[in-house]
Protein backbone atom coordinates (compact mmCIF):
# COMPACT_ATOMS: atom_id res chain seq x y z
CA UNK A 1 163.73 172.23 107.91
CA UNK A 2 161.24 169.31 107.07
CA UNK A 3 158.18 170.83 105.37
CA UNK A 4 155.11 170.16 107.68
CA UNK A 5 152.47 171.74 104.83
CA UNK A 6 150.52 168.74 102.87
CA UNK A 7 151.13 169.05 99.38
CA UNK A 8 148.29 170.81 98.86
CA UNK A 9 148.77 172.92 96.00
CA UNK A 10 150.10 170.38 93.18
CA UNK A 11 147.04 168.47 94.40
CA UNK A 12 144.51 171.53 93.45
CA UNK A 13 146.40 172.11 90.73
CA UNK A 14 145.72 168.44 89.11
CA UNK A 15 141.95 168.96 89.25
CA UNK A 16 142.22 172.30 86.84
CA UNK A 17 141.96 170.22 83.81
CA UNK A 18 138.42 170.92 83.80
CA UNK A 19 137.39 173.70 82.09
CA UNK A 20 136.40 177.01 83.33
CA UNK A 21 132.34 176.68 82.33
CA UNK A 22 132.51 173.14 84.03
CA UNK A 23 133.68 174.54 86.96
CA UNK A 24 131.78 177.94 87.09
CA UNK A 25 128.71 175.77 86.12
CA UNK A 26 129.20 173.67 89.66
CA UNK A 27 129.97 176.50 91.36
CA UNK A 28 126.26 178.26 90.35
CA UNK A 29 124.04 174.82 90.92
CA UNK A 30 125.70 173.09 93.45
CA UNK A 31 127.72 175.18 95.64
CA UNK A 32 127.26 178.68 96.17
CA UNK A 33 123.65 179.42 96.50
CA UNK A 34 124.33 183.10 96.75
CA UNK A 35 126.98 185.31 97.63
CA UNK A 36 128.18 185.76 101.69
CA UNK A 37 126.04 188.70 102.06
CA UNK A 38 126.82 189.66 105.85
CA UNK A 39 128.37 188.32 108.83
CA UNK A 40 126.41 186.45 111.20
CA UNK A 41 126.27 186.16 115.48
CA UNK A 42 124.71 183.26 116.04
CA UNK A 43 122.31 182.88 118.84
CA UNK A 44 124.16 182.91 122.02
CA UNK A 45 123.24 181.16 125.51
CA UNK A 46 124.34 181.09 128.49
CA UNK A 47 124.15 177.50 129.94
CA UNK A 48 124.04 178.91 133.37
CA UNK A 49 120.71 178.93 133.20
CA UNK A 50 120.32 175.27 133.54
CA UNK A 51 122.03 175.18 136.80
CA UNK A 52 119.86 178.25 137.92
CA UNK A 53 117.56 177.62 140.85
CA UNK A 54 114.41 179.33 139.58
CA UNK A 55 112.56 177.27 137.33
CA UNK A 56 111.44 179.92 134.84
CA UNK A 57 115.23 180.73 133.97
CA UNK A 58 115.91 176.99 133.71
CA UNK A 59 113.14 176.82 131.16
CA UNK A 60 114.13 180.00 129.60
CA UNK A 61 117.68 178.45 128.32
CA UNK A 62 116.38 175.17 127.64
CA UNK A 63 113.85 177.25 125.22
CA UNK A 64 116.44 179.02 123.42
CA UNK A 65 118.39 175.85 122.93
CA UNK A 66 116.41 174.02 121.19
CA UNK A 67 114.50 177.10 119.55
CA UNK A 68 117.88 177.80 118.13
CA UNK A 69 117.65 174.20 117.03
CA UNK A 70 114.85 174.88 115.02
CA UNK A 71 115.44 177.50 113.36
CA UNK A 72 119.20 177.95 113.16
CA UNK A 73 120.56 174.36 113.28
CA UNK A 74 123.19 176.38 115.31
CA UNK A 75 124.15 178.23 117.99
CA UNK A 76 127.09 179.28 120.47
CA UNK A 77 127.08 178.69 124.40
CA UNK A 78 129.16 179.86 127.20
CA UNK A 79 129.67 178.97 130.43
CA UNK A 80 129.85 175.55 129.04
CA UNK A 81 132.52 174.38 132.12
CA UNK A 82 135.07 173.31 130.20
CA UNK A 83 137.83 176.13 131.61
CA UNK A 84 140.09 178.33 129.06
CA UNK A 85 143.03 177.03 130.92
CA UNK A 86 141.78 173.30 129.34
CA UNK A 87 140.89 174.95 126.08
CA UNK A 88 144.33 176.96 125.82
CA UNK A 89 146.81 173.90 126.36
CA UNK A 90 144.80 171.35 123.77
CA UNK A 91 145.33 174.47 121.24
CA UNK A 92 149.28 174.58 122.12
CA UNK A 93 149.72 170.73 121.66
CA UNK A 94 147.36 170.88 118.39
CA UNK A 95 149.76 173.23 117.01
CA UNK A 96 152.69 171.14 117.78
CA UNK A 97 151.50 168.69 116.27
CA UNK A 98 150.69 169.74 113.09
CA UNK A 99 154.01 171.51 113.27
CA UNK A 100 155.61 167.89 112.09
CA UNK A 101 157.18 167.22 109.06
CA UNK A 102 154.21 166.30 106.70
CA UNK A 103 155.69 163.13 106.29
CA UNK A 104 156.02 161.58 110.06
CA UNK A 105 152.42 162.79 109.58
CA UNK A 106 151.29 160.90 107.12
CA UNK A 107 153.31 157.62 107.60
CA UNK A 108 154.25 156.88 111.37
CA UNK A 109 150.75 155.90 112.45
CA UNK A 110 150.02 159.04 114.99
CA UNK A 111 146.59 158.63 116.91
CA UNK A 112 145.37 155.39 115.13
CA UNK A 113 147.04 156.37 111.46
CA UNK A 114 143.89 159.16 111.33
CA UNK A 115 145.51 161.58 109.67
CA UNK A 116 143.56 163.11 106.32
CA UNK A 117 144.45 165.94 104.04
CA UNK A 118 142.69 167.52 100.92
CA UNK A 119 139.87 165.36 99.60
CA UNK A 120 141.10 161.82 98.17
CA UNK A 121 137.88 161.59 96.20
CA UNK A 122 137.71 165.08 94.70
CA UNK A 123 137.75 165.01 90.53
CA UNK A 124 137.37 168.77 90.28
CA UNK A 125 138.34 172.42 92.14
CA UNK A 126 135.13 172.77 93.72
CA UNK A 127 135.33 169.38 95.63
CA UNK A 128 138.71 170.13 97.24
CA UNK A 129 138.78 170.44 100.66
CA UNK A 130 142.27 173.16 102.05
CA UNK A 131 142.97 171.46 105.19
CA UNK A 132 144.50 168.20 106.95
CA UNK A 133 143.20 166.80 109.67
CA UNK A 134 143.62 163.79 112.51
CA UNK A 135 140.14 162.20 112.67
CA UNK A 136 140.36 160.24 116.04
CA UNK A 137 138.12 157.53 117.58
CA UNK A 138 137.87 158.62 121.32
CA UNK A 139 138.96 154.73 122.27
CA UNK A 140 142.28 155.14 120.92
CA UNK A 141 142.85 158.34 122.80
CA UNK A 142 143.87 156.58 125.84
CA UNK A 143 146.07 154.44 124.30
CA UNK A 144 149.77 155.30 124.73
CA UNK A 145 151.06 153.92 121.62
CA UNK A 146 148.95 155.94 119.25
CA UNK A 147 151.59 159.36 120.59
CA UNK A 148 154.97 158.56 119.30
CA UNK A 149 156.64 161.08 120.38
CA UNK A 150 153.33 163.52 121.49
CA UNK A 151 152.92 162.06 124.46
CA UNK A 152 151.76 165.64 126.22
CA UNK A 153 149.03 165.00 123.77
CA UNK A 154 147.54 162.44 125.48
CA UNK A 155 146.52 163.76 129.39
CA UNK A 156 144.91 166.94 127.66
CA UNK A 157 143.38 165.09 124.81
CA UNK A 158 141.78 162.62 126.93
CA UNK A 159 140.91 165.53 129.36
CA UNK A 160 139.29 167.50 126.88
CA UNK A 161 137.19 164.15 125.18
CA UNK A 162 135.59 163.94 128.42
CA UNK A 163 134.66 167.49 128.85
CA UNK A 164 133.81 167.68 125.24
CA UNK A 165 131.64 164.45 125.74
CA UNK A 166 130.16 165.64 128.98
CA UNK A 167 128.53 168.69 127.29
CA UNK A 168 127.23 166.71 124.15
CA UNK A 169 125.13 164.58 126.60
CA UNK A 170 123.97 167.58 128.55
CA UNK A 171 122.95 169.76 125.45
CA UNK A 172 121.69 166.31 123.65
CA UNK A 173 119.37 165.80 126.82
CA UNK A 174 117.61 169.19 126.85
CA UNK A 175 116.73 168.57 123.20
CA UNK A 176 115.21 165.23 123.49
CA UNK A 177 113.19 165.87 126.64
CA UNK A 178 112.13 168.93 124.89
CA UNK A 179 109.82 166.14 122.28
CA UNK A 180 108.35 164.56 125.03
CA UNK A 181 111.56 162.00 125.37
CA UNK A 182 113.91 160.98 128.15
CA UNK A 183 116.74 162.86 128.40
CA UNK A 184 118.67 159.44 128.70
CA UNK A 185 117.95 158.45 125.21
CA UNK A 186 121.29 158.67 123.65
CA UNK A 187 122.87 157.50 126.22
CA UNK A 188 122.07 154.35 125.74
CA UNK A 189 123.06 154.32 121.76
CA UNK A 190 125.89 156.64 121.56
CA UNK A 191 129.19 155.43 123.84
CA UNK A 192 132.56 156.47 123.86
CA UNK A 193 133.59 153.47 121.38
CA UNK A 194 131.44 155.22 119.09
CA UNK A 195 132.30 158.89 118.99
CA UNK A 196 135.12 160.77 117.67
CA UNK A 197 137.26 164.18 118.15
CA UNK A 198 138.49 165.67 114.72
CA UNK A 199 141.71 168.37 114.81
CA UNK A 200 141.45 170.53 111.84
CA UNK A 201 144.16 172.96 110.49
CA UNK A 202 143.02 175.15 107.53
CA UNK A 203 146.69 176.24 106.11
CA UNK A 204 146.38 179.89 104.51
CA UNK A 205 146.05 179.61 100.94
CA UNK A 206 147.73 181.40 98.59
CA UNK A 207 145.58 181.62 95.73
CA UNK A 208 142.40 182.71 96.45
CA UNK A 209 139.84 183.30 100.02
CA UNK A 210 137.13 181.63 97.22
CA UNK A 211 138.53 178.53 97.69
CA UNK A 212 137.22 175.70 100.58
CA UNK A 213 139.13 174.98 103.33
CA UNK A 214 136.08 172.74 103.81
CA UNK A 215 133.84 171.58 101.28
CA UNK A 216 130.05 172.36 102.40
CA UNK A 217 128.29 169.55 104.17
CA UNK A 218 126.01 168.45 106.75
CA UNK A 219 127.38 166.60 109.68
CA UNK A 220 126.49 162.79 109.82
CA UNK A 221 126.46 162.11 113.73
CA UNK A 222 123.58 163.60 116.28
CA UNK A 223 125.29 166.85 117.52
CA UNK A 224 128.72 168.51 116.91
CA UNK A 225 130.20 170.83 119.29
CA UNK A 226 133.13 173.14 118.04
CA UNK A 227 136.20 175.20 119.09
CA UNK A 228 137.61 177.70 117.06
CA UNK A 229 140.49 179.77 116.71
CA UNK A 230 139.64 183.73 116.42
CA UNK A 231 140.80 183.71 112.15
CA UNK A 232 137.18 182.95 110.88
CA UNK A 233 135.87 181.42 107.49
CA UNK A 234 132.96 179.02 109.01
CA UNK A 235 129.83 180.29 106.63
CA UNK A 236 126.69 178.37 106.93
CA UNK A 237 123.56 178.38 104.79
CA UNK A 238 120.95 180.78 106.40
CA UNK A 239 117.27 181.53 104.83
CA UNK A 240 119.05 180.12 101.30
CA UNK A 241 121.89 182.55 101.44
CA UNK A 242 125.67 182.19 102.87
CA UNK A 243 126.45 183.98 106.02
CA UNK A 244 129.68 184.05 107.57
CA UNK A 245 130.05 183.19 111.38
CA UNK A 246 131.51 185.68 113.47
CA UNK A 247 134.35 183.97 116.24
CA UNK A 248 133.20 184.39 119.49
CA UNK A 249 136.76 183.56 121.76
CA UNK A 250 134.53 183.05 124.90
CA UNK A 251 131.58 180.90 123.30
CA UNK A 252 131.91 177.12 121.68
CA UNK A 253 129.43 176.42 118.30
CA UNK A 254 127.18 173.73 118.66
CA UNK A 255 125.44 172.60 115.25
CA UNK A 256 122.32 169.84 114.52
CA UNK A 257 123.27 166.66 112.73
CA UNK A 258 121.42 164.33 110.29
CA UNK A 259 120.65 161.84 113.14
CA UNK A 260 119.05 164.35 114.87
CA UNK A 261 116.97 166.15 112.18
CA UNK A 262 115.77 162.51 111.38
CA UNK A 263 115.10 161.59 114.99
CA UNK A 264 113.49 164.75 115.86
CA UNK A 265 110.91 164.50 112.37
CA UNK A 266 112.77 168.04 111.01
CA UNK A 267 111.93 169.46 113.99
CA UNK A 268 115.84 170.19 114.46
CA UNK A 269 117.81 171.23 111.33
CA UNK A 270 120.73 169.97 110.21
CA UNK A 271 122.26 172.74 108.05
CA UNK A 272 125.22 172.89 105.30
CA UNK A 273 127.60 174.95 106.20
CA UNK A 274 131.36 175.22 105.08
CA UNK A 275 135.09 176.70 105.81
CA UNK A 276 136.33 179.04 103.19
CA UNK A 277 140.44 179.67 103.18
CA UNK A 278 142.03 182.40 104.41
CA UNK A 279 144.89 183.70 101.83
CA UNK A 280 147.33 185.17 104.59
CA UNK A 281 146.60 183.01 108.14
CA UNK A 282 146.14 179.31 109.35
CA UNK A 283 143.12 178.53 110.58
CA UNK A 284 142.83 175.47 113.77
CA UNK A 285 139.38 174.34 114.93
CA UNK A 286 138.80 171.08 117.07
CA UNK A 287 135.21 169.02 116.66
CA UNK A 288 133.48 167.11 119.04
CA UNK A 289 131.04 164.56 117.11
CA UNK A 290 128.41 162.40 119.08
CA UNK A 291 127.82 159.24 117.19
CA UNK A 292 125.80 156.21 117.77
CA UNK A 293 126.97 152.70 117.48
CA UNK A 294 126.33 151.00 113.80
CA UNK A 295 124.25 149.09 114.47
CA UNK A 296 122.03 151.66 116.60
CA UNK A 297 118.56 151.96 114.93
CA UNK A 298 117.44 155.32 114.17
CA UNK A 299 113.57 156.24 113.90
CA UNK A 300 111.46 159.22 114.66
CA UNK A 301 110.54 160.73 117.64
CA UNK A 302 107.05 160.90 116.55
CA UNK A 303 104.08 160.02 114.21
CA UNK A 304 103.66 160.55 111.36
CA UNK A 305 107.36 159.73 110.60
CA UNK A 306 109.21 161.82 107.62
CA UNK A 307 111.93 159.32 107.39
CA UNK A 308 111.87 155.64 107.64
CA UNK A 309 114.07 153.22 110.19
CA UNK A 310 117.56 152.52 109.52
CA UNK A 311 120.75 151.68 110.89
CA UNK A 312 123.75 153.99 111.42
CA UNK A 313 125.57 151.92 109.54
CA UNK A 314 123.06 151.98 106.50
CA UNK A 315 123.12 155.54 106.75
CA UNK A 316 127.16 155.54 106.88
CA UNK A 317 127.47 153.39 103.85
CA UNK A 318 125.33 155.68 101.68
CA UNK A 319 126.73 158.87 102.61
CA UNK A 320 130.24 157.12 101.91
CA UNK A 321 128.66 155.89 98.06
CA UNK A 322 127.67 159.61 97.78
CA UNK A 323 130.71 161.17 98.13
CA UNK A 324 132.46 158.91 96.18
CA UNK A 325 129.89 159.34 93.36
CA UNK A 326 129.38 162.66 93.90
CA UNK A 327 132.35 164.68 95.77
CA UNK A 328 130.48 165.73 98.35
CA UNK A 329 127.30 164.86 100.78
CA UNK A 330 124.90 167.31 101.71
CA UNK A 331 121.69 166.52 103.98
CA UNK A 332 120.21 163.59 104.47
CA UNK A 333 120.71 160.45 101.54
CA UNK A 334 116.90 160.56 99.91
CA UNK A 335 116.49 156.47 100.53
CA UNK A 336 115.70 157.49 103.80
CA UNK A 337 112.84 159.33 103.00
């Protein structure tokens, strides 16, 4: 049977030239930042209480959203609409599709030739991400050509985009009208030609859980919204320490990006976080990311502004210089200060 795994290992292998105090040294400065020291529930909210009928309750949620915002950078909802019925068939075709030979993966041009896996760019251990993943503009989803032969794919992909996107606008609207803004704002700078749904599969890794499945970052759009699998391994960076994320199978995450810690003035954080391998189970997780255009400008919300004006796609070319300088990008690029 056609191997479906990426080849993963001789890849992580290669970057072990370096030596153990290079590595251990990037591991102390850059990466770790303390040791996972518990396991975290994020703040949980029912989005209910926006439809509620008393005012005080509709208040109530909107509060805990964006206080959440504040001082988590994330949090999990439920009661979000989109139904487990929805949520249960895009998991069954996302395993079938990784299920493919690695190579009609990698070479037959599935959903707009976005397939990824490891990290092209890495030059050492500690800048190797343990996944693959199909990174997919939502205009392509639509388009029947981009299935080969996944064409159940496509109905509950395209279903799920619009869900997904529905809830991005309604959770990006309490935030902005919670600074004083219309709750229209993004509307008008981040369409579905600009926004994109990422499938993630986190093979089990056989040599050790202290290895990434996915390197830590900060997310470069406005707002991601996430669904997991039950396996765990998300750990984000909490009061300067590493805290793992307990699953939650009825709740979705929703985390702050850059774009929106710059457009808010760091009132909303956007906060590294990371996936750590799991030595004996797979890990799948599907990401919802609400982009502007590139040529959308993005300034602050208020006065006295922490960040100067730029462009998305000013912002995306120096994140993209980072990481192939560096690795890896974490937080905002410091031009923009």
């Amino acid at each position: 049977m056609p191997e479906s795994n990426p080849p993963l290992l001789p890849n992580y292998k290669a970057l072990l030239s370096h030596t153990a105090d290079e590595v251990a040294a990037l591991e102390c400065n850059v990466w770790k930042g303390g040791a996972v020291m518990e396991e975290c529930q994020l703040p949980l909210i029912d989005l209910d209480g926006l439809k509620c009928r008393d005012a005080m309750e509709r208040l109530a949620c909107s509060t805990a959203i964006c206080r959440a915002s504040s001082e988590w950078g994330f949090f999990q909802v439920v009661n979000h609409g989109i139904s487990s019925e929805l949520l249960g068939k895009i998991r069954g075709e996302q395993i079938k599709l990784f299920q493919a030979p690695f190579e009609m993966k990698q070479i037959c041009g599935l959903l707009n030739n976005s397939y990824r896996w490891g990290t092209p760019t890495a030059t050492r251990p500690t800048q190797f991400s343990w996944s693959e993943a199909f990174h997919i503009p939502l205009t392509k989803i639509s388009e029947e050509a981009c299935y080969g032969q996944f064409g159940s794919l496509r109905g509950v992909l395209k279903e799920f985009a619009e869900a997904m996107a529905k809830l991005a606008r309604l959770l990006a609207g309490v935030l902005t009208e919670n600074l004083g803004n219309r709750k229209e704002v993004f509307e008008d700078i981040c369409e579905e030609s600009t926004c994109f749904l990422r499938l993630n599969r986190y093979p089990a890794c056989p040599i050790s859980p202290e290895i990434f499945g996915l390197v830590p970052h900060t997310d470069s759009d406005f707002l991601t919204i996430l669904y997991q699998d039950q396996v765990g391994g998300l750990q984000l960076m909490k009061d300067s320490k590493w805290v793992a994320v307990k699953p939650n199978q009825d709740a979705l995450i929703v985390n702050i990006g850059d774009l929106f810690q710059a457009w808010s003035n760091d009132v909303y954080k956007s906060v590294e976080h990371k996936v750590m391998a799991n030595t004996k189970r797979e890990r799948y997780s599907i990401a919802y990311f609400l982009c502007p255009s590139y040529d959308s400008l993005i300034e602050s919300c208020r006065e006295p502004s922490v960040y100067r004006k730029f462009t998305f796609g000013e912002y995306r070319k120096k994140v993209q210089e980072d990481v192939k300088r560096d690795g890896y990008k974490v937080g905002l690029p410091r031009f923009l200060l």
